[in-house]
C-alpha atoms as a PDB file:
ATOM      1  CA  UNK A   1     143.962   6.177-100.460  1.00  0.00           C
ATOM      2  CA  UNK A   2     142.862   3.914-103.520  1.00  0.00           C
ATOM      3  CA  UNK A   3     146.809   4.194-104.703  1.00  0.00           C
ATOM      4  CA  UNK A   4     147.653   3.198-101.248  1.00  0.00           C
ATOM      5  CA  UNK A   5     146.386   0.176-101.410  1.00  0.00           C
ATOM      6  CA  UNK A   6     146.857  -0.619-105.249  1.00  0.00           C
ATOM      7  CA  UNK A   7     146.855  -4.669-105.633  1.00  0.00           C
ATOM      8  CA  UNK A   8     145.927  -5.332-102.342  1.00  0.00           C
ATOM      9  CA  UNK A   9     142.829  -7.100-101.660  1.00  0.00           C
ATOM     10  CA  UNK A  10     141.330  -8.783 -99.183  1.00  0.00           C
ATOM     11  CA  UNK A  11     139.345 -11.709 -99.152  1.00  0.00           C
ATOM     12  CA  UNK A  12     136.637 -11.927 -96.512  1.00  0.00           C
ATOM     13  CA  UNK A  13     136.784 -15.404 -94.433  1.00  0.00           C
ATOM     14  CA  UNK A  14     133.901 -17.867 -94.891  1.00  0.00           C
ATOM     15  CA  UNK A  15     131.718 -15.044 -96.678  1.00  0.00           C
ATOM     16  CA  UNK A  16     128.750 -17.454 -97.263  1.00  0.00           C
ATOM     17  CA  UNK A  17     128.845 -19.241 -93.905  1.00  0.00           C
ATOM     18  CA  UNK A  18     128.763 -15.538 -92.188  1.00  0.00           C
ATOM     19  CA  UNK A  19     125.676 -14.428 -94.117  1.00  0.00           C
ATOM     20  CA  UNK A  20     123.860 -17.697 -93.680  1.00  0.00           C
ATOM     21  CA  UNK A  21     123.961 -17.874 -90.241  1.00  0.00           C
ATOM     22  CA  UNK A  22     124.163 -14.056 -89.411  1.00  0.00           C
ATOM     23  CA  UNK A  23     121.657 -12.432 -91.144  1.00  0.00           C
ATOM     24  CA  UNK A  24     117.842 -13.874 -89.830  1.00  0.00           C
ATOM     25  CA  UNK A  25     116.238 -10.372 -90.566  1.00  0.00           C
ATOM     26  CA  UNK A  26     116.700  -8.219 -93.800  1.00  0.00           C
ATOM     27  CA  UNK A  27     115.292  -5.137 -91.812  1.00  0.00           C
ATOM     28  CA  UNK A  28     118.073  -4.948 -88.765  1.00  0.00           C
ATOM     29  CA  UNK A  29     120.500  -3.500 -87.528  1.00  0.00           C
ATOM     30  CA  UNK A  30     124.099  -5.595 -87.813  1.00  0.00           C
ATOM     31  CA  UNK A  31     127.067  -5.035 -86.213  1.00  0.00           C
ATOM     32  CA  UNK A  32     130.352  -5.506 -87.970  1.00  0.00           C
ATOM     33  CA  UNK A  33     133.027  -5.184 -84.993  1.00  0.00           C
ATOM     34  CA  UNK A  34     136.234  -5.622 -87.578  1.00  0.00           C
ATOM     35  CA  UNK A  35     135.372  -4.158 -90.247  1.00  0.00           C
ATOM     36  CA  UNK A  36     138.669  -3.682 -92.078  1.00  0.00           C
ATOM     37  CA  UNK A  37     138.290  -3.007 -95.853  1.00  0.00           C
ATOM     38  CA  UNK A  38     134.935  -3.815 -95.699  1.00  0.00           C
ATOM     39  CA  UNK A  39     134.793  -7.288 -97.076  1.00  0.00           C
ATOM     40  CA  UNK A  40     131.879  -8.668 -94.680  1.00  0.00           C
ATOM     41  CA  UNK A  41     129.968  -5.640 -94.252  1.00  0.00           C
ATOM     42  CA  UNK A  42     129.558  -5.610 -97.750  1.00  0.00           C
ATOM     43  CA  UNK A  43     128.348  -9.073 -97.881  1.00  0.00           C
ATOM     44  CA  UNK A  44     125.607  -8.443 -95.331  1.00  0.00           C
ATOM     45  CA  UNK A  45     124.294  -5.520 -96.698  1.00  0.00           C
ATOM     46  CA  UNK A  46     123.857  -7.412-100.083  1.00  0.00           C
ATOM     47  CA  UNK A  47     121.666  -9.475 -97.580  1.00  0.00           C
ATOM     48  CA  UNK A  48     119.571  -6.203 -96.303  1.00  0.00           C
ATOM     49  CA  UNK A  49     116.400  -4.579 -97.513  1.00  0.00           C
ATOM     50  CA  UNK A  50     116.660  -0.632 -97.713  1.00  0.00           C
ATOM     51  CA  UNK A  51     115.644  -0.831 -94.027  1.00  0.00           C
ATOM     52  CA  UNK A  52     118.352  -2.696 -92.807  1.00  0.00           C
ATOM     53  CA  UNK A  53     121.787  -0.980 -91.322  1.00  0.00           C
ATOM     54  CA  UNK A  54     125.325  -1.848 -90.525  1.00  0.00           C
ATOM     55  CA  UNK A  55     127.711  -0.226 -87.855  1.00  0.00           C
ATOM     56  CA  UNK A  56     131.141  -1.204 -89.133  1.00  0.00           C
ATOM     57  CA  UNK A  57     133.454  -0.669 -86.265  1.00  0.00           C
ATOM     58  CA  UNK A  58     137.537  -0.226 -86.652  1.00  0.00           C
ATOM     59  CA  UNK A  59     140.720   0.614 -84.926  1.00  0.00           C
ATOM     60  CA  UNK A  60     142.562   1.282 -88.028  1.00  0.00           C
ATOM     61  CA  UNK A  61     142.156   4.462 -89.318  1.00  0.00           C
ATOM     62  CA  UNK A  62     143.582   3.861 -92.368  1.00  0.00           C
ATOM     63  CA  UNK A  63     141.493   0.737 -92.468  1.00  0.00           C
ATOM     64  CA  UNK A  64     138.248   2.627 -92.498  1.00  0.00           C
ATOM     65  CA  UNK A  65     139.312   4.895 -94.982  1.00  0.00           C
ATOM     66  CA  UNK A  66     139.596   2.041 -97.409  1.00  0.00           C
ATOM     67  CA  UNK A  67     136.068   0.838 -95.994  1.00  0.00           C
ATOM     68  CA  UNK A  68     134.946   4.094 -96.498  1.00  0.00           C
ATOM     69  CA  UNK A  69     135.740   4.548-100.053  1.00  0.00           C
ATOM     70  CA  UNK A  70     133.869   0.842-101.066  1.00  0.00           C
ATOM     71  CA  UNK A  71     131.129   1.672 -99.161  1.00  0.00           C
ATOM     72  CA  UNK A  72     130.258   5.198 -99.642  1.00  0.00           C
ATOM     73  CA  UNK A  73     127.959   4.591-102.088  1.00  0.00           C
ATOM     74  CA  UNK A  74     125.300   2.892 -99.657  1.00  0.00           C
ATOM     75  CA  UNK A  75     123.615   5.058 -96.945  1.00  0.00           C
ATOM     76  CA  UNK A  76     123.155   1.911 -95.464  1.00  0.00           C
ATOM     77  CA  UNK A  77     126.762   1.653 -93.385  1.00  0.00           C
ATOM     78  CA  UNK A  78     127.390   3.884 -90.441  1.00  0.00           C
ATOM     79  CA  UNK A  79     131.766   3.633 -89.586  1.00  0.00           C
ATOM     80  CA  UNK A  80     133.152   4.379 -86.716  1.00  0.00           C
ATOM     81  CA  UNK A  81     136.977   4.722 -85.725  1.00  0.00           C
ATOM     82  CA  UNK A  82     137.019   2.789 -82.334  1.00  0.00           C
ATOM     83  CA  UNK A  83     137.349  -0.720 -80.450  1.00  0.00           C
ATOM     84  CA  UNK A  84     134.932  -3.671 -80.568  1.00  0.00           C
ATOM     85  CA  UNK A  85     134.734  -3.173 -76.981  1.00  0.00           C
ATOM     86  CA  UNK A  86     133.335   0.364 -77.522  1.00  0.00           C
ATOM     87  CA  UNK A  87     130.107  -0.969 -79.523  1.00  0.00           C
ATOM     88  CA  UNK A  88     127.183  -0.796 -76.728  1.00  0.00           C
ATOM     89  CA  UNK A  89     128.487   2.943 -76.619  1.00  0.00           C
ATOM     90  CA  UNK A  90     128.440   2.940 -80.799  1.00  0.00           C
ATOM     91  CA  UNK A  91     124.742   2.245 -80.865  1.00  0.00           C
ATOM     92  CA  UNK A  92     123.696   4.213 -77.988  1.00  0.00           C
ATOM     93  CA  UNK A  93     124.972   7.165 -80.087  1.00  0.00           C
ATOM     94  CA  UNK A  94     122.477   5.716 -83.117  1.00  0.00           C
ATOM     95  CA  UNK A  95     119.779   5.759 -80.542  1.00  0.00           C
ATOM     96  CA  UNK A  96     119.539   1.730 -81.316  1.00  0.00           C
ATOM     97  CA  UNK A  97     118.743  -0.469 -78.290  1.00  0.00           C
ATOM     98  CA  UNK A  98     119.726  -3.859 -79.567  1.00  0.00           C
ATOM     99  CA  UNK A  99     120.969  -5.314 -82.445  1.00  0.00           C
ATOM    100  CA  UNK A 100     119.972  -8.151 -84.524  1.00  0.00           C
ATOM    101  CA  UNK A 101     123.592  -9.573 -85.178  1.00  0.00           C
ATOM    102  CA  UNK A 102     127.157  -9.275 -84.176  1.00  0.00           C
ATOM    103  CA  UNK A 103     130.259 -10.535 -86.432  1.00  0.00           C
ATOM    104  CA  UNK A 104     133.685 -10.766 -85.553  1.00  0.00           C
ATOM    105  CA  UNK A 105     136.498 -11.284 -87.666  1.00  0.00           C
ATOM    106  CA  UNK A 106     139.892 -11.474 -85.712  1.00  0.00           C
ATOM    107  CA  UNK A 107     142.173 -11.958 -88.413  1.00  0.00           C
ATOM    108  CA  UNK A 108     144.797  -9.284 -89.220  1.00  0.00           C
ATOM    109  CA  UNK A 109     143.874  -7.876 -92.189  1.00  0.00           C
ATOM    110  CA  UNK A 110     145.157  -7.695 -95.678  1.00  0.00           C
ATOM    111  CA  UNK A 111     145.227  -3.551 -95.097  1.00  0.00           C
ATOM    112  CA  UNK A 112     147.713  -4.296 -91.949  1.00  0.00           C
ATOM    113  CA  UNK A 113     150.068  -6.884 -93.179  1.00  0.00           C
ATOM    114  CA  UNK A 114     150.385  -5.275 -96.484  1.00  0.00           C
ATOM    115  CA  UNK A 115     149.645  -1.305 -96.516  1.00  0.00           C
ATOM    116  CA  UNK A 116     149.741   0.337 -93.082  1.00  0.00           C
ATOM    117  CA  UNK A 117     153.504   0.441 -92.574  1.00  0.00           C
ATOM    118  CA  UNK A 118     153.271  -0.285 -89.441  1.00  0.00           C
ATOM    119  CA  UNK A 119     155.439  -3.516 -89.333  1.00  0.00           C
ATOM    120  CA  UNK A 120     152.962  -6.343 -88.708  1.00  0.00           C
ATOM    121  CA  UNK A 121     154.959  -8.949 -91.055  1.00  0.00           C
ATOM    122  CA  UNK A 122     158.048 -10.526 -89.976  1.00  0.00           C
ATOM    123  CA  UNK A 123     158.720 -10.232 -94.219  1.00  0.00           C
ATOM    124  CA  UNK A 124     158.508  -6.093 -94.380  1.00  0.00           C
ATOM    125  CA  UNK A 125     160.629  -3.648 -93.462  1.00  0.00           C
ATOM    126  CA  UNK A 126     158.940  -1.048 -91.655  1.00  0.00           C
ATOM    127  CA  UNK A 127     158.586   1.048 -88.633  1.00  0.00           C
ATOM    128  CA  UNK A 128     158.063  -1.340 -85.227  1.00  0.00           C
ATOM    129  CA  UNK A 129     155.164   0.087 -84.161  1.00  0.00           C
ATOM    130  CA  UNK A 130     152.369  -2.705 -84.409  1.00  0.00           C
ATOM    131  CA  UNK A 131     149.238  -0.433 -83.175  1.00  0.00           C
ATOM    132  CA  UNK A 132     146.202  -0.765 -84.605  1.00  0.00           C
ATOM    133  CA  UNK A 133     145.763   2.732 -83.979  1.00  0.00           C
ATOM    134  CA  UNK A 134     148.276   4.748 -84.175  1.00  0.00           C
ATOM    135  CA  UNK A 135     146.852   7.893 -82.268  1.00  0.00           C
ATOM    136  CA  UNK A 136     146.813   5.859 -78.944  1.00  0.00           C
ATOM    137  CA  UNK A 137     149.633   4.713 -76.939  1.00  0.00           C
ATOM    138  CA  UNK A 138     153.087   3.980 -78.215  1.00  0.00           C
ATOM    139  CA  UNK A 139     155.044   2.324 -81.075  1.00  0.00           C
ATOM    140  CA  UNK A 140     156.581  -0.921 -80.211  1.00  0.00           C
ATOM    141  CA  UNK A 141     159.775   0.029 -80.357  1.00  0.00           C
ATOM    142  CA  UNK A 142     159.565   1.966 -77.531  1.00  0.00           C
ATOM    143  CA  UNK A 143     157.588   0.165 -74.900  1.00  0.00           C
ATOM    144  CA  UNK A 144     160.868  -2.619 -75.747  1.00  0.00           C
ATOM    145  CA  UNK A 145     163.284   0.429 -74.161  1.00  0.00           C
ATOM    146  CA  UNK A 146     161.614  -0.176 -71.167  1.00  0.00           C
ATOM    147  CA  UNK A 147     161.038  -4.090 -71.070  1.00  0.00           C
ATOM    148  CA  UNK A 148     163.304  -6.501 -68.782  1.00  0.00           C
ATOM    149  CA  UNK A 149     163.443  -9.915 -70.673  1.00  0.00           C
ATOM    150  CA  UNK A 150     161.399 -11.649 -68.045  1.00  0.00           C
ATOM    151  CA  UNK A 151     158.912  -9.598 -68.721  1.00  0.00           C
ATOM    152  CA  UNK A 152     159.562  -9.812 -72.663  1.00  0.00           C
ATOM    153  CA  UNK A 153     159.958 -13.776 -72.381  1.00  0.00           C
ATOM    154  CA  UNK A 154     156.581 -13.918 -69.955  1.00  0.00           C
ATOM    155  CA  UNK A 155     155.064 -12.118 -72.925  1.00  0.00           C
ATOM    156  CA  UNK A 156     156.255 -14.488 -76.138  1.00  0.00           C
ATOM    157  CA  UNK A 157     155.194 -17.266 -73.933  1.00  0.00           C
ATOM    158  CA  UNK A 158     151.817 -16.438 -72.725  1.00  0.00           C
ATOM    159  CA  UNK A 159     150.346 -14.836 -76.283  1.00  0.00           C
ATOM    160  CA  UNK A 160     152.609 -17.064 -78.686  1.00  0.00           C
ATOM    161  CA  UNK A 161     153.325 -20.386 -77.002  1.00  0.00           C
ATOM    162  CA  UNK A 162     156.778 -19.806 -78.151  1.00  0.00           C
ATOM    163  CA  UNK A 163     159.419 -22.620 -76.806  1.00  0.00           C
ATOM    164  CA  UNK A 164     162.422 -20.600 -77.077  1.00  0.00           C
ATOM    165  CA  UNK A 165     160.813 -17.801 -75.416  1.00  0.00           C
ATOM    166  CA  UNK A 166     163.670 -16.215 -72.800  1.00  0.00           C
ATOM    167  CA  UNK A 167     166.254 -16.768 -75.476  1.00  0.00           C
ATOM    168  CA  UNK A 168     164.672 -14.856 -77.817  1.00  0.00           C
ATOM    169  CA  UNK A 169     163.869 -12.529 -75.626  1.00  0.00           C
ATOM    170  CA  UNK A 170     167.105 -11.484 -73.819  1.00  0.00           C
ATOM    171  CA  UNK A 171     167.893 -11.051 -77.508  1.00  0.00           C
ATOM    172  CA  UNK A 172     165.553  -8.311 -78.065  1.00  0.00           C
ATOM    173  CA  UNK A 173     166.194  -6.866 -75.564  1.00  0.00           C
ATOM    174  CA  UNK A 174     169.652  -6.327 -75.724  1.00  0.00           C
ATOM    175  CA  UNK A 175     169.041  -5.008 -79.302  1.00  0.00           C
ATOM    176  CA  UNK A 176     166.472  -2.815 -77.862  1.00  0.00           C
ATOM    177  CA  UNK A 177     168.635  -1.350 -75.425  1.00  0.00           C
ATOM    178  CA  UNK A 178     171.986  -0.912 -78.233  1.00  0.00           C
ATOM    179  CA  UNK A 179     169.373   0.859 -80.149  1.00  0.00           C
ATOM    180  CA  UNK A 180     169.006  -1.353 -82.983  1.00  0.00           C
ATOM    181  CA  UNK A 181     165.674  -2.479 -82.921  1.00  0.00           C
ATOM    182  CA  UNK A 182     163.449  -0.094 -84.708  1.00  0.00           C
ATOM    183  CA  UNK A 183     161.675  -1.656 -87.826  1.00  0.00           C
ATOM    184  CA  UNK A 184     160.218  -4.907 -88.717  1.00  0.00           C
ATOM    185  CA  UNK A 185     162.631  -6.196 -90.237  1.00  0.00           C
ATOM    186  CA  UNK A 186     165.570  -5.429 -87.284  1.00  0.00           C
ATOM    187  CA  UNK A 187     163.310  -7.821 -85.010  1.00  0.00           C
ATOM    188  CA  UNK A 188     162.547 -10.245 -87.645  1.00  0.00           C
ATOM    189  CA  UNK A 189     167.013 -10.883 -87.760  1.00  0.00           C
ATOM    190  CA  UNK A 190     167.459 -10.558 -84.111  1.00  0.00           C
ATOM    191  CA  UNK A 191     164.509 -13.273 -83.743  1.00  0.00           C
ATOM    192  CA  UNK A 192     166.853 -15.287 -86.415  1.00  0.00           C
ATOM    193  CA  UNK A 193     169.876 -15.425 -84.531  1.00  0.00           C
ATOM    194  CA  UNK A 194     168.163 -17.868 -81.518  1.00  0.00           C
ATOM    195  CA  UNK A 195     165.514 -19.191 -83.788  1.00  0.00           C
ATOM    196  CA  UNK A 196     167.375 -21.604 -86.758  1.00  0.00           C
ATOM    197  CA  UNK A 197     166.680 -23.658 -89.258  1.00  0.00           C
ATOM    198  CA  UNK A 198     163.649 -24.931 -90.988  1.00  0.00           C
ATOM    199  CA  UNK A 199     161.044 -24.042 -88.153  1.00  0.00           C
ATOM    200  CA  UNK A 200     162.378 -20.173 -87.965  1.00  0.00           C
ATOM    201  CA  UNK A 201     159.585 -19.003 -89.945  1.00  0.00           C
ATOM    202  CA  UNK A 202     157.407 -20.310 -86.989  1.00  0.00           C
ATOM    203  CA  UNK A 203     158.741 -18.831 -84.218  1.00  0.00           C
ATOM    204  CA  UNK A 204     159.120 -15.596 -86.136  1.00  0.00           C
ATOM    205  CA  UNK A 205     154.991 -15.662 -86.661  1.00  0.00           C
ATOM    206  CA  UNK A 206     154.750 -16.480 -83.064  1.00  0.00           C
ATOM    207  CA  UNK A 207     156.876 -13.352 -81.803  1.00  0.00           C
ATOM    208  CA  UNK A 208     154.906 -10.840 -84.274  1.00  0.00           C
ATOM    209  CA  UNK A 209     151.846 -12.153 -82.922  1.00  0.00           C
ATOM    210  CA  UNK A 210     152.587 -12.602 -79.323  1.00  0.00           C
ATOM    211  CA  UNK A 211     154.015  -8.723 -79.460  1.00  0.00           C
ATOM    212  CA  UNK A 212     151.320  -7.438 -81.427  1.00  0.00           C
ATOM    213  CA  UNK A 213     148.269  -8.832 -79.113  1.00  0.00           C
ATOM    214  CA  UNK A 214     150.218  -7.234 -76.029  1.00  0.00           C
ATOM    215  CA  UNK A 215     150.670  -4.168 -77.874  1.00  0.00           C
ATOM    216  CA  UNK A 216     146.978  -3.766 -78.648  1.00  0.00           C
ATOM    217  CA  UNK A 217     145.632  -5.813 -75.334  1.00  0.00           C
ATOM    218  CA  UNK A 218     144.025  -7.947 -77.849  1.00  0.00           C
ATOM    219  CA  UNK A 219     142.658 -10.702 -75.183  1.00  0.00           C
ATOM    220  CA  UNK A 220     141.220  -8.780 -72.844  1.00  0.00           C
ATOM    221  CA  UNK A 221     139.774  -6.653 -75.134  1.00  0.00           C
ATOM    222  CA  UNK A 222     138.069  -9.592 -76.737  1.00  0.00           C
ATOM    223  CA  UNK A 223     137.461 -10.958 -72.911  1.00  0.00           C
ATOM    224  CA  UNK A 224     135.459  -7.963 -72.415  1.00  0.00           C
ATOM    225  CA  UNK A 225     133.405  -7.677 -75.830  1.00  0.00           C
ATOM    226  CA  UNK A 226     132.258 -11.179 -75.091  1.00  0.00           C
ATOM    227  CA  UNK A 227     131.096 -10.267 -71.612  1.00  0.00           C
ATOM    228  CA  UNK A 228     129.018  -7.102 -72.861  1.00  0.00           C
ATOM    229  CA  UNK A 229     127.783  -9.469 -76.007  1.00  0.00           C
ATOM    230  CA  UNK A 230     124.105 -10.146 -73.780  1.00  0.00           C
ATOM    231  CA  UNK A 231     123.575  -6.979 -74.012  1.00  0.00           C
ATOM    232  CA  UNK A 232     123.632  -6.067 -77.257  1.00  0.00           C
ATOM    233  CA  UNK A 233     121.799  -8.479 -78.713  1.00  0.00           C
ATOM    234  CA  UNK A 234     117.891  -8.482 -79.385  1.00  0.00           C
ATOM    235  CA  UNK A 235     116.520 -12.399 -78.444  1.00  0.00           C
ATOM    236  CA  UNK A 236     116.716 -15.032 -80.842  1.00  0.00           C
ATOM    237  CA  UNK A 237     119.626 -13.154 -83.146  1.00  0.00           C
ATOM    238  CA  UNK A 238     123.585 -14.329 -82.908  1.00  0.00           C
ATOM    239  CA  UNK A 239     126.798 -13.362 -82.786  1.00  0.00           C
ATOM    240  CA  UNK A 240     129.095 -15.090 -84.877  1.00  0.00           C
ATOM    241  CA  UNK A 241     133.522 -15.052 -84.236  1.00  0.00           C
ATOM    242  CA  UNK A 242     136.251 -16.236 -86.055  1.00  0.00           C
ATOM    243  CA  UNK A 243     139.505 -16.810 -84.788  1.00  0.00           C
ATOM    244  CA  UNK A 244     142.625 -17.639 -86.028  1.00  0.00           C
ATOM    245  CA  UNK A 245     144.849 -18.831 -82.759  1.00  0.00           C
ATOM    246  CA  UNK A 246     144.260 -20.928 -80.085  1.00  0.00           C
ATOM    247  CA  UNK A 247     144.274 -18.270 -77.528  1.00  0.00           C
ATOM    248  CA  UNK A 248     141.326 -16.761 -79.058  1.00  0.00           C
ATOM    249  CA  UNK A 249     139.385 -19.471 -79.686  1.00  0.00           C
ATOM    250  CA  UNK A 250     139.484 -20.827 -76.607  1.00  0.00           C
ATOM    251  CA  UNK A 251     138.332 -17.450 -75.027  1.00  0.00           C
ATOM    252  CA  UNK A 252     135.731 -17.939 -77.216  1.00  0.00           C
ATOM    253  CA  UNK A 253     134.789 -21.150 -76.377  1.00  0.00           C
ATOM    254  CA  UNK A 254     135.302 -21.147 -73.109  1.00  0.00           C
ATOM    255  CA  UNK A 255     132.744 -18.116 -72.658  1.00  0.00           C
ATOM    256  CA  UNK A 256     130.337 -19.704 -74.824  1.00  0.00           C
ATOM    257  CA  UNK A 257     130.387 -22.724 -72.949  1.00  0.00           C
ATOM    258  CA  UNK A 258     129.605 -21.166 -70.012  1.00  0.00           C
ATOM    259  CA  UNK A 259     126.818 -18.898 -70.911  1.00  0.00           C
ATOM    260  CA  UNK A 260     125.133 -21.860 -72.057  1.00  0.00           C
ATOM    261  CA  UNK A 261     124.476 -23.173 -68.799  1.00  0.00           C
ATOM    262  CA  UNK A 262     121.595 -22.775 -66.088  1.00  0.00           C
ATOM    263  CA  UNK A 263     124.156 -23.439 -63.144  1.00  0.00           C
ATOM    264  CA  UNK A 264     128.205 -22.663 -62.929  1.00  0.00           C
ATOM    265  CA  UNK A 265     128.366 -24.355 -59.538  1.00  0.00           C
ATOM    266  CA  UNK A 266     130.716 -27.371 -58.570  1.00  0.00           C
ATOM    267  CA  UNK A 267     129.133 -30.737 -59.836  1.00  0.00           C
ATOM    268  CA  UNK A 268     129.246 -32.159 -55.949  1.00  0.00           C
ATOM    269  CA  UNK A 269     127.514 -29.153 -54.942  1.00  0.00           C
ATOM    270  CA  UNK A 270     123.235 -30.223 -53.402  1.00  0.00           C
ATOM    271  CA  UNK A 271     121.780 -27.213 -54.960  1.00  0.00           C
ATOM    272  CA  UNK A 272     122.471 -24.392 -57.417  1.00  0.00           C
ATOM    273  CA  UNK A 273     123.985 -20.826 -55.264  1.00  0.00           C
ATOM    274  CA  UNK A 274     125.452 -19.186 -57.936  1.00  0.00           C
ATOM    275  CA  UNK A 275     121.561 -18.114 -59.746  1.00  0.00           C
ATOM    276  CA  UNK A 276     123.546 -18.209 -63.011  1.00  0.00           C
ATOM    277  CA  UNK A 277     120.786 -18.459 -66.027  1.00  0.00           C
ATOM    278  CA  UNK A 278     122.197 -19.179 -69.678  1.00  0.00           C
ATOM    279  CA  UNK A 279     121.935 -16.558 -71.811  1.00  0.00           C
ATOM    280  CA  UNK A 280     123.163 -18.299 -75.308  1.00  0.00           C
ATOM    281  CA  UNK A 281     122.608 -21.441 -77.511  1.00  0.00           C
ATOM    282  CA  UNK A 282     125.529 -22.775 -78.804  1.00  0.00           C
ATOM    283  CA  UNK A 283     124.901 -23.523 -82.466  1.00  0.00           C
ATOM    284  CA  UNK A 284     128.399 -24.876 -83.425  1.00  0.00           C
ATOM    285  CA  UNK A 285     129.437 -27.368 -80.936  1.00  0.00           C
ATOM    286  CA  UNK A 286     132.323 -27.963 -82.964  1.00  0.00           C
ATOM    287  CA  UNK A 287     133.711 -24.878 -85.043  1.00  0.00           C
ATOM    288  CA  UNK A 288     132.966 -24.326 -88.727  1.00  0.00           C
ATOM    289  CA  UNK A 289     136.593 -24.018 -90.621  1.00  0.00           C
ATOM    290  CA  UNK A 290     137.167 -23.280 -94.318  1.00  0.00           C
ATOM    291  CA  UNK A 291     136.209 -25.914 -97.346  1.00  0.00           C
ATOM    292  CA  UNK A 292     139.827 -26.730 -98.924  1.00  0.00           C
ATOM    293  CA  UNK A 293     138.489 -24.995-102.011  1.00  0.00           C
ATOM    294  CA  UNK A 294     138.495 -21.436 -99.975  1.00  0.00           C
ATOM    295  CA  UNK A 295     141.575 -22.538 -98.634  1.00  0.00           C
ATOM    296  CA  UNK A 296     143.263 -23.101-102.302  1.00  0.00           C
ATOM    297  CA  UNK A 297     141.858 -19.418-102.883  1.00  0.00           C
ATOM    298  CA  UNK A 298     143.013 -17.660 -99.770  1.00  0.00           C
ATOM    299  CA  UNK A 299     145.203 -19.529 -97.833  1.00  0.00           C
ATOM    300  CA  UNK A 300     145.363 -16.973 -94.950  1.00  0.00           C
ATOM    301  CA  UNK A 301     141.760 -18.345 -94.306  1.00  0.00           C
ATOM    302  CA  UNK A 302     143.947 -22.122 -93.193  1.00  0.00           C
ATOM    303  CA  UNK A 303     143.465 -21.344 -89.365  1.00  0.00           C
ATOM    304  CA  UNK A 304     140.219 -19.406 -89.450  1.00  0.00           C
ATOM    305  CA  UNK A 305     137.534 -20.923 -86.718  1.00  0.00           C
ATOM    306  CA  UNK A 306     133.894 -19.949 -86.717  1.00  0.00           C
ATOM    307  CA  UNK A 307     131.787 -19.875 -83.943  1.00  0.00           C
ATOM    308  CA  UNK A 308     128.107 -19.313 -83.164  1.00  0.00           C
ATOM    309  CA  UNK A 309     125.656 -18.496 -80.441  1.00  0.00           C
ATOM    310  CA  UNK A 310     122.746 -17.330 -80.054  1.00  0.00           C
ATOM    311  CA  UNK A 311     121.360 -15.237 -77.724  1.00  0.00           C
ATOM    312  CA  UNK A 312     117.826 -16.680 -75.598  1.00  0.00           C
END
């Protein structure tokens, strides 16, 4: 694996602001949803006593195996191959109740873009298969066989905002269907004959990442980690996100918002019926974002948005 991934690295998002804010006990248990390569999870256990643990949680089995090999050394990290959305069922298994902090790094990975040749970047030339894991479901390629292009164009508009949308995708669609759209970089020309010009490189990053969240369900997976995030954290300890698209963010704030309050009623209603109690403090009523100095460093960190809350 370590030739695999020979001059790739990857550069963990707002390392400092993540450990600050996450870790408020040396002797818990954290949760590291994303773990990737194993950037963060590294980071907090530099923050734990001997005592303290770290479930590092990954779709990407290829991922973990990288994770696996920088973190083998510490007895400290339990991995698991899985969703975010699977980690109530995660600790169960470690017979741990609640944890004491929950991080979630959305980003695609370094690993992904670069490594898993599984044609996440509009600049590769790989197979279209865009699954995070690759055991599940199937490649991307072939759920296009079977796509009309109102349902394509529904798709590049709801999870990438794209403008040119049903152009682009009545041209994927009939390269789909001639049999001419099987790698990377086969969608990355078809996407360049609609979208021209200076602003091409935009709409290409908006197709990858429109067909790559419906691929892997992205949003409601996140939808339903957020919902389940009560319940896995002990009182007083936080779970921190960061985001790197609108869509995402605004799930996130949207649900933090509204786990912050005592009522969800309508303003003009006389008295509360909905029994609603907040279960979070928002600490970061605006988001923390990257200093420009990170930014010169890792410039994949540009859109990165960090949120906090903490559980009452």
């Amino acid at each position: 694996m370590s030739g695999l991934i020979q001059g790739i690295s990857h550069t963990p998002v707002m390392v400092d602001e993540v450990l600050d804010w996450l870790v408020t006990t040396p002797d818990g248990w954290y949760v590291d949803g994303t773990v990737g390569t194993g950037g963060h999870t590294a980071g907090i256990l530099s923050r734990l006593s001997l005592k303290g643990r770290v479930l590092g949680i990954d779709l990407d089995a290829g991922s973990l195996a990288v994770a696996r090999d920088h973190l083998a050394a510490d007895l400290r990290v339990v991995l698991r191959q899985g969703s975010y959305a699977q980690t109530a069922l995660f600790l169960q298994e470690l017979a741990v109740k609640e944890c004491q902090g929950v991080l979630l790094d959305l980003g695609l990975s370094s690993f992904s873009l670069e490594a898993s040749g599984r044609g996440f970047s509009y600049q590769s030339d790989e197979p279209l298969d865009m699954r995070f894991d690759s055991s599940h479901g199937r490649p991307l390629h072939q759920v296009l066989l079977h796509m009309t292009p109102e349902a394509l164009a529904g798709i590049l508009t709801r999870y990438g905002e794209e403008r040119q949308a049903r152009a682009i995708a009545q041209a994927i669609h009939n390269e789909a269907a001639a049999g001419r759209l099987t790698t990377s970089r086969e969608l990355a020309e078809t996407v360049r004959t609609v979208a021209k010009g200076p602003l091409a490189d935009r709409s290409l990053a908006r197709v990858f990442q429109a067909l790559r969240i419906f691929i892997n369900d992205e949003l409601n997976m996140l939808q339903a980690t957020l919902e389940r995030l009560n319940g896995l954290l002990e009182s007083g300890r936080r779970a921190i996100i960061i985001s790197y698209h609108s869509l995402e963010d605004r799930l996130v704030k949207q649900f933090f918002a509204r786990e912050s309050k005592d009522c969800l009623c309508p303003t003009y209603f006389p008295q509360c019926i909905c029994g609603h109690t907040a279960s979070f403090k928002v600490l970061t009523r605006k988001p923390i974002t990257p200093s420009s100095e990170e930014i010169a460093l890792n410039p994949r960190s540009r859109s990165a948005k960090l949120r906090i809350a903490e559980r009452l």
